[in-house]
N, C-alpha and C. Protein backbone atom coordinates (compact mmCIF):
# COMPACT_ATOMS: atom_id res chain seq x y z
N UNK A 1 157.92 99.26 158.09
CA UNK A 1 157.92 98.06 157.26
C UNK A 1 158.40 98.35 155.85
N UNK A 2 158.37 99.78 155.79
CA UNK A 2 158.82 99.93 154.48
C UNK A 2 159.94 100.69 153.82
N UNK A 3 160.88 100.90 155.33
CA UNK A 3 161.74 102.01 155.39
C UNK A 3 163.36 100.87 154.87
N UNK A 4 163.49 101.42 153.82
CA UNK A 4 164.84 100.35 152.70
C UNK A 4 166.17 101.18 152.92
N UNK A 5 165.92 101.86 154.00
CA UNK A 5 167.56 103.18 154.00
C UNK A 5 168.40 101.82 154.96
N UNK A 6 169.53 102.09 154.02
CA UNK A 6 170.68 101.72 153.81
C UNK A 6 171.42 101.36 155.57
N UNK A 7 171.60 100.85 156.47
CA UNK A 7 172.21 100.56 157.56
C UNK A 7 171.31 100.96 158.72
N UNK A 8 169.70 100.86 158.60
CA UNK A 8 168.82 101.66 159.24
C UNK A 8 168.07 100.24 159.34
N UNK A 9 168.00 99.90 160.47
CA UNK A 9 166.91 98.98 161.33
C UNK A 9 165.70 98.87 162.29
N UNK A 10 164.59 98.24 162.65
CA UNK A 10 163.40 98.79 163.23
C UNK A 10 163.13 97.54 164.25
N UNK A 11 163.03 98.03 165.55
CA UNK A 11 162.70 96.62 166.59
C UNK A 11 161.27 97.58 166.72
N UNK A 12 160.52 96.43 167.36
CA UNK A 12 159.67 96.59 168.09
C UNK A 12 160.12 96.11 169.48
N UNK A 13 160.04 97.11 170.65
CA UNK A 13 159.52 96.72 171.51
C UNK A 13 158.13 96.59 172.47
N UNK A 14 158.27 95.18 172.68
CA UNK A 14 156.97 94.75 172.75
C UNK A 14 156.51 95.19 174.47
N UNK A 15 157.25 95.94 175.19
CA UNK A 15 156.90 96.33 176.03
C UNK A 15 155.77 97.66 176.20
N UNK A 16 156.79 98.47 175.53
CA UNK A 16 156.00 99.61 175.35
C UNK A 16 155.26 99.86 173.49
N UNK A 17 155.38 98.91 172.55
CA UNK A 17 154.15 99.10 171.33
C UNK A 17 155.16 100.10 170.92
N UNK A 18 156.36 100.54 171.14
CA UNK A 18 157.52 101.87 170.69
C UNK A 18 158.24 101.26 169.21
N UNK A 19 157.91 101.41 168.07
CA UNK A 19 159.24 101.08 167.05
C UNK A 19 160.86 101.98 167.25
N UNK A 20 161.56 101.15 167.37
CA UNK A 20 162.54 102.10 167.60
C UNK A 20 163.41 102.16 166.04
N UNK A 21 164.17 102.89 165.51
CA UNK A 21 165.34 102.67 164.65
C UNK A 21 166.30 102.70 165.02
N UNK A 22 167.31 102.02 163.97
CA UNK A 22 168.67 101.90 165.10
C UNK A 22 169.25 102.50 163.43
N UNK A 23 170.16 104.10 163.93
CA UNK A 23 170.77 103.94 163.13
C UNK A 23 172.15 104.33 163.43
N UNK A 24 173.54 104.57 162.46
CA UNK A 24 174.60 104.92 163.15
C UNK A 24 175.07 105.07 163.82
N UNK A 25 174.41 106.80 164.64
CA UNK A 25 174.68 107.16 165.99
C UNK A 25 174.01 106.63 167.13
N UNK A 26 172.85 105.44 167.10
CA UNK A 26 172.73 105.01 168.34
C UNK A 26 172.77 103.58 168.37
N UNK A 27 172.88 103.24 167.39
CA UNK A 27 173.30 101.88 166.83
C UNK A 27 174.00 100.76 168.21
N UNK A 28 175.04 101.28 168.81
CA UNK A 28 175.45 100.68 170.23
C UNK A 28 174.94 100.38 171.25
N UNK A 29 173.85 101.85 171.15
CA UNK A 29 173.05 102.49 172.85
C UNK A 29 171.50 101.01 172.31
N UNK A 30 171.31 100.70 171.14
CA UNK A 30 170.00 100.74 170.88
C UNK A 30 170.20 99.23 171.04
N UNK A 31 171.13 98.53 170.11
CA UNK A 31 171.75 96.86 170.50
C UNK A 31 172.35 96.65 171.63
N UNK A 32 173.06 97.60 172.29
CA UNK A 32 172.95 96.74 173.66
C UNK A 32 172.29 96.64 174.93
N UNK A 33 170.95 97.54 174.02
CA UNK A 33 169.46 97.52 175.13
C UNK A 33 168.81 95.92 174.56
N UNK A 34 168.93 95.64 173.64
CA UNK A 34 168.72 94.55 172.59
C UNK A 34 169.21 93.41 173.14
N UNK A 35 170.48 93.32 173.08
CA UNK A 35 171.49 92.44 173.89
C UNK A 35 171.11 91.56 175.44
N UNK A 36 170.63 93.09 175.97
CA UNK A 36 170.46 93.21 177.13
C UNK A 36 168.87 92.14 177.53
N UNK A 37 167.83 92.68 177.37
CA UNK A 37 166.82 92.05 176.85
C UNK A 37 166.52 91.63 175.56
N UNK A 38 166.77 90.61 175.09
CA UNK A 38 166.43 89.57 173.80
C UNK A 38 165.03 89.79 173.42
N UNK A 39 164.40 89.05 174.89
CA UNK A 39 162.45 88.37 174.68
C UNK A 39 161.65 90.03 174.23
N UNK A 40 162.49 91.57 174.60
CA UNK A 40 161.34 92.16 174.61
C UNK A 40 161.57 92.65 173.17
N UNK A 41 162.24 92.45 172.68
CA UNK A 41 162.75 93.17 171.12
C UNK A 41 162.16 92.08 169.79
N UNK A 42 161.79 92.70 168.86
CA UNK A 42 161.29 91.66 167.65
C UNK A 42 161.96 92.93 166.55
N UNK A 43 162.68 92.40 165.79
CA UNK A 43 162.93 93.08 164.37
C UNK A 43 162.04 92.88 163.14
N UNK A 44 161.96 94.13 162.66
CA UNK A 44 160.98 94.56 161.68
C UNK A 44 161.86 94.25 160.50
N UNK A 45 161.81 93.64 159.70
CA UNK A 45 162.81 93.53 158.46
C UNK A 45 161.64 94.28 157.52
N UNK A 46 161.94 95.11 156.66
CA UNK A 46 161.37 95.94 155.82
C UNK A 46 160.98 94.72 154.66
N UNK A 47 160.12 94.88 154.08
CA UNK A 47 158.67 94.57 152.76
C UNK A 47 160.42 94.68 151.80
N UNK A 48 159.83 93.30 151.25
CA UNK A 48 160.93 93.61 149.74
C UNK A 48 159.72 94.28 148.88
N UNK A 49 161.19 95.29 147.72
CA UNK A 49 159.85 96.51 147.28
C UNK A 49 159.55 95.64 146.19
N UNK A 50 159.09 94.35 145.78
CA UNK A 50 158.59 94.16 145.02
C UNK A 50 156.53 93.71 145.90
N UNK A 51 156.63 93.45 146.66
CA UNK A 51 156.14 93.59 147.56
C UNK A 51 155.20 94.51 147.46
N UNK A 52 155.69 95.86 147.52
CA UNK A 52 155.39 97.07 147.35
C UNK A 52 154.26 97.67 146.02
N UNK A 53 155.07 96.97 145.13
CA UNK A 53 155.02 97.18 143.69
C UNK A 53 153.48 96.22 143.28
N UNK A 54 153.54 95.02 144.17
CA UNK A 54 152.71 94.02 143.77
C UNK A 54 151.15 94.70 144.00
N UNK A 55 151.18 95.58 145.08
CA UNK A 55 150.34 96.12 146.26
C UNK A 55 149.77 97.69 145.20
N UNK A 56 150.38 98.32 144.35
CA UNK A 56 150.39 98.80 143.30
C UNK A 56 149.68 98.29 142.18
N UNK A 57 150.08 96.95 141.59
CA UNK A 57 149.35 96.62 140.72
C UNK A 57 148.26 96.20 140.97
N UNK A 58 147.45 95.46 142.40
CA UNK A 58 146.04 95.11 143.08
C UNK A 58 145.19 96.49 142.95
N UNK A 59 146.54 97.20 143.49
CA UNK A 59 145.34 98.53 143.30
C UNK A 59 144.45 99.02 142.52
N UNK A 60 145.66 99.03 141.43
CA UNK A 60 145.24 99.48 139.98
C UNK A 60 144.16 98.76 139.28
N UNK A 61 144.27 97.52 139.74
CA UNK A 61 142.61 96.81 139.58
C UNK A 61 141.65 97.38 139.42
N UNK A 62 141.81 97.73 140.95
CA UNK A 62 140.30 97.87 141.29
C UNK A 62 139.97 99.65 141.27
N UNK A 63 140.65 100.48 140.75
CA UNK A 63 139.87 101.46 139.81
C UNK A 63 139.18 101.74 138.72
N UNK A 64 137.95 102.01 138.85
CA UNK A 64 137.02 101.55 138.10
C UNK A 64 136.77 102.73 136.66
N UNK A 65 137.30 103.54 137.02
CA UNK A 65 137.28 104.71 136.15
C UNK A 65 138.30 104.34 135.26
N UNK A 66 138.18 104.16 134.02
CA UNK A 66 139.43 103.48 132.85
C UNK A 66 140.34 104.24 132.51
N UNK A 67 140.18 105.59 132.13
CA UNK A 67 141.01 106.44 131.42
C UNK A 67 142.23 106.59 132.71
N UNK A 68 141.98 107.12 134.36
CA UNK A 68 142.96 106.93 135.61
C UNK A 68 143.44 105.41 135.35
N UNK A 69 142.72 104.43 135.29
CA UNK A 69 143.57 103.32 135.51
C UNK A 69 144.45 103.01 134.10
N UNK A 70 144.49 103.11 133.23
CA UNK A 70 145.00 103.41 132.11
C UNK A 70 146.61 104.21 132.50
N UNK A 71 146.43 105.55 133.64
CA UNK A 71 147.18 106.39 133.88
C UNK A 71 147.93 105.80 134.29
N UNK A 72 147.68 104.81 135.66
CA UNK A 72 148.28 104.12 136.79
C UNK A 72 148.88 103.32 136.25
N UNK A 73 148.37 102.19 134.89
CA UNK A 73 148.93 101.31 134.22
C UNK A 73 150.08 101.60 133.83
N UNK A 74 150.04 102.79 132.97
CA UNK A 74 151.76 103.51 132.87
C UNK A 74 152.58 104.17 133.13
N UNK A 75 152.17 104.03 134.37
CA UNK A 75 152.93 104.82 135.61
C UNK A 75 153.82 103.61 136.39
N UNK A 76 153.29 102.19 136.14
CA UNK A 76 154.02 100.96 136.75
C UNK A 76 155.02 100.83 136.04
N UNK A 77 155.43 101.34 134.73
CA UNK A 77 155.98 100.82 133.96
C UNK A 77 157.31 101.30 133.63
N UNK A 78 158.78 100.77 134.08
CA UNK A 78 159.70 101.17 133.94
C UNK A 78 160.17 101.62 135.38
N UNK A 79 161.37 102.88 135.27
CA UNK A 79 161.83 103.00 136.56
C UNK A 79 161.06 104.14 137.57
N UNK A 80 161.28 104.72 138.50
CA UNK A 80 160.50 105.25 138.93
C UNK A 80 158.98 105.21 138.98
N UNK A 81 158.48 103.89 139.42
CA UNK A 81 157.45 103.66 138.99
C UNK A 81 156.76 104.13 140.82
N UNK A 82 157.24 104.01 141.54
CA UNK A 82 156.49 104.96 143.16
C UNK A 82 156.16 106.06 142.53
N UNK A 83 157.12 106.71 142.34
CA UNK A 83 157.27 108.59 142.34
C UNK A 83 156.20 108.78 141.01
N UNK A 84 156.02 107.37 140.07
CA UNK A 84 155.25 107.85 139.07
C UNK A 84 153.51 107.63 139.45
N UNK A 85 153.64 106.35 139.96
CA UNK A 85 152.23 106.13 140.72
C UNK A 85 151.49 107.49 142.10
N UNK A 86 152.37 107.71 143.00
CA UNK A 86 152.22 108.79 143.66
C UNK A 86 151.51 110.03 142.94
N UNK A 87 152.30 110.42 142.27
CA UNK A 87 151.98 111.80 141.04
C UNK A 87 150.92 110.96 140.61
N UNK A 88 150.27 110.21 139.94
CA UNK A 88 149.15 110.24 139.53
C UNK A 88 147.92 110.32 140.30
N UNK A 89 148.31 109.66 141.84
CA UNK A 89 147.09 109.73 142.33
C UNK A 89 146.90 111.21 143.09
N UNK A 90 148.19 111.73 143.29
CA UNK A 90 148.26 113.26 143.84
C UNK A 90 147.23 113.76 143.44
N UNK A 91 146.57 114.03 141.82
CA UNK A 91 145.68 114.34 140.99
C UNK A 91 144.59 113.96 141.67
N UNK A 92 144.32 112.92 142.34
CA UNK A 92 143.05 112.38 142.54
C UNK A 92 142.87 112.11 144.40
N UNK A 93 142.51 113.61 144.67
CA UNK A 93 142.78 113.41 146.60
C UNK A 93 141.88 111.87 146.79
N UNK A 94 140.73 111.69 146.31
CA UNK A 94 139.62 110.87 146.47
C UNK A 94 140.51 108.98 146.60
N UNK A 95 141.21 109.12 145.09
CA UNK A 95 141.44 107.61 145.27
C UNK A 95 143.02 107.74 145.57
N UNK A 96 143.69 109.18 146.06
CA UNK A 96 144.94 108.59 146.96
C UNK A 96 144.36 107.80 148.65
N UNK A 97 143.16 108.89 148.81
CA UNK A 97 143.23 108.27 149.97
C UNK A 97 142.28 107.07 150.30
N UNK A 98 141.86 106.24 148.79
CA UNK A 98 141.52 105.04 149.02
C UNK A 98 142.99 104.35 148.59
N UNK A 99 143.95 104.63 147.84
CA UNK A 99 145.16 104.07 148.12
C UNK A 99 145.73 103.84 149.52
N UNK A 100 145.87 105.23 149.78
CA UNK A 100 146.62 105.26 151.38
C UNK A 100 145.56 104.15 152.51
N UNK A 101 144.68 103.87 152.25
CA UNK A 101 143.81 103.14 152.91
C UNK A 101 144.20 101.56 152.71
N UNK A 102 143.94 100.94 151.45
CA UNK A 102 144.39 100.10 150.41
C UNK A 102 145.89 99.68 150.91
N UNK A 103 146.28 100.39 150.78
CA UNK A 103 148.02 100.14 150.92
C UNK A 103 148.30 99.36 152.62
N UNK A 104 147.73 100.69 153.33
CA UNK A 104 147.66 100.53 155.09
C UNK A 104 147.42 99.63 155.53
N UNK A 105 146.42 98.55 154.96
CA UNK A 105 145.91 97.32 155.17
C UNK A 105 146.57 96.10 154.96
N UNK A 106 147.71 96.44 153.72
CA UNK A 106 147.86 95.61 153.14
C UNK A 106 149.22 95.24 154.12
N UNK A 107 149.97 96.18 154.33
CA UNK A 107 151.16 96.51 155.32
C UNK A 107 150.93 96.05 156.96
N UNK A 108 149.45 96.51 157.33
CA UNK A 108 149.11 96.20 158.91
C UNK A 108 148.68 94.39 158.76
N UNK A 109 148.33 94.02 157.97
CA UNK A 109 148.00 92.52 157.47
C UNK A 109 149.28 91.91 157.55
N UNK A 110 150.53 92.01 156.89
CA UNK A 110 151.52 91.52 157.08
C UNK A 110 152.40 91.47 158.33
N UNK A 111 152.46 93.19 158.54
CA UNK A 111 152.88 93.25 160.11
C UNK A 111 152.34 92.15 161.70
N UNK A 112 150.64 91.92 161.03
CA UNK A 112 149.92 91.20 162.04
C UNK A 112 150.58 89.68 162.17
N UNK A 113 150.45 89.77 160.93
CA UNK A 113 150.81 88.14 161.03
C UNK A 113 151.99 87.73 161.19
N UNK A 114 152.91 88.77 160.66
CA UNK A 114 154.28 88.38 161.12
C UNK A 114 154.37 88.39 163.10
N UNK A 115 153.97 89.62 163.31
CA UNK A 115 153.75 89.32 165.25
C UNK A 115 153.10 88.43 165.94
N UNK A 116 151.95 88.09 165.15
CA UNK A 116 151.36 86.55 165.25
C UNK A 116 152.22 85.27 165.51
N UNK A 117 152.95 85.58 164.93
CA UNK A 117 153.95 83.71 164.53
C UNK A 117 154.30 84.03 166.01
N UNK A 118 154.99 85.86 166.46
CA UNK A 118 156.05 85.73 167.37
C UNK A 118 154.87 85.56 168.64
N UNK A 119 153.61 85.13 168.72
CA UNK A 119 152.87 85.45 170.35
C UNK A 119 152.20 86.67 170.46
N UNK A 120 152.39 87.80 169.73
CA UNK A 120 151.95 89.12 169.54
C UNK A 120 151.01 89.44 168.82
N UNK A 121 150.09 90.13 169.51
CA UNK A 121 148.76 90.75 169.11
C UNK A 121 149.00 92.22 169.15
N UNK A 122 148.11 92.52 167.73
CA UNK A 122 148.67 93.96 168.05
C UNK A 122 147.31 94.72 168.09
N UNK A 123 147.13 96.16 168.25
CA UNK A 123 146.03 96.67 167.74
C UNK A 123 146.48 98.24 167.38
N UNK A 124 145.53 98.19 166.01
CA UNK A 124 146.29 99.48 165.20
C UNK A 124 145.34 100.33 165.65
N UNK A 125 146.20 101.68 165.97
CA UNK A 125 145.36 102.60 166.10
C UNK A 125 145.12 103.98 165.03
N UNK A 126 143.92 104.16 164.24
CA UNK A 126 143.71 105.03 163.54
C UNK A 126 144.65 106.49 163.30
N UNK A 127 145.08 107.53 162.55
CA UNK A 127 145.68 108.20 162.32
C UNK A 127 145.04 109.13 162.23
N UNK A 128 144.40 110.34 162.88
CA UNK A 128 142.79 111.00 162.54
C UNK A 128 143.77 112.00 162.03
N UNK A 129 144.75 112.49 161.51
CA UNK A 129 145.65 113.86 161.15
C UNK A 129 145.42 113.48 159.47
């Protein structure tokens, strides 16, 4: 949902729960399985990164420790503002991985509902690695 590379696309097929990408080199093999069956394929159009960014600033909310959120505050600010938010929470294993949590939700929430409209129920399964 969040993959923005350049001529790189994501179906779901709803047969097997498989995301596939379609890029360059299978780009043919992968659309005219697509082609082929329509009903079992749903395209993933990737999160505009403001999207992204928005999901960033909720965060930054709700850290309660001032001087980090202070950090995070100017880490949104300007360009590289991922690579700057990332690096800050790198510092902090505790609230990256209430980010990475935070974030996951926010992404599987959208994903749901977008498969929703299409008839599709999904169920996420945990990442224990």
């Amino acid at each position: 949902m969040e993959n923005r590379v350049p001529g790189t696309t994501h179906y779901l097929n709803t047969d097997t729960g498989e995301v596939i990408p379609v890029f360059g080199f299978n780009r043919d093999q992968i659309l005219g399985e697509i082609q082929q069956f329509p009903r079992r394929y749903v395209r993933l159009a990737p999160q505009a990164g403001r999207t992204g960014y928005n999901a960033m600033v909720e965060f930054t909310r709700t850290v309660s420790r001032p001087e980090l959120r202070a950090e995070l505050e100017a880490a949104l600010d300007g360009h590289g503002v991922y690579r700057r938010f990332r690096a800050v929470l790198k510092t902090e294993p505790r609230e990256l991985r209430r980010w990475q949590q935070f974030h996951g939700e926010r992404v599987a929430g959208r994903l749901r509902k977008r498969l929703e409209a299409e008839g599709i129920a999904i169920e996420l399964i945990p990442d224990n690695t």
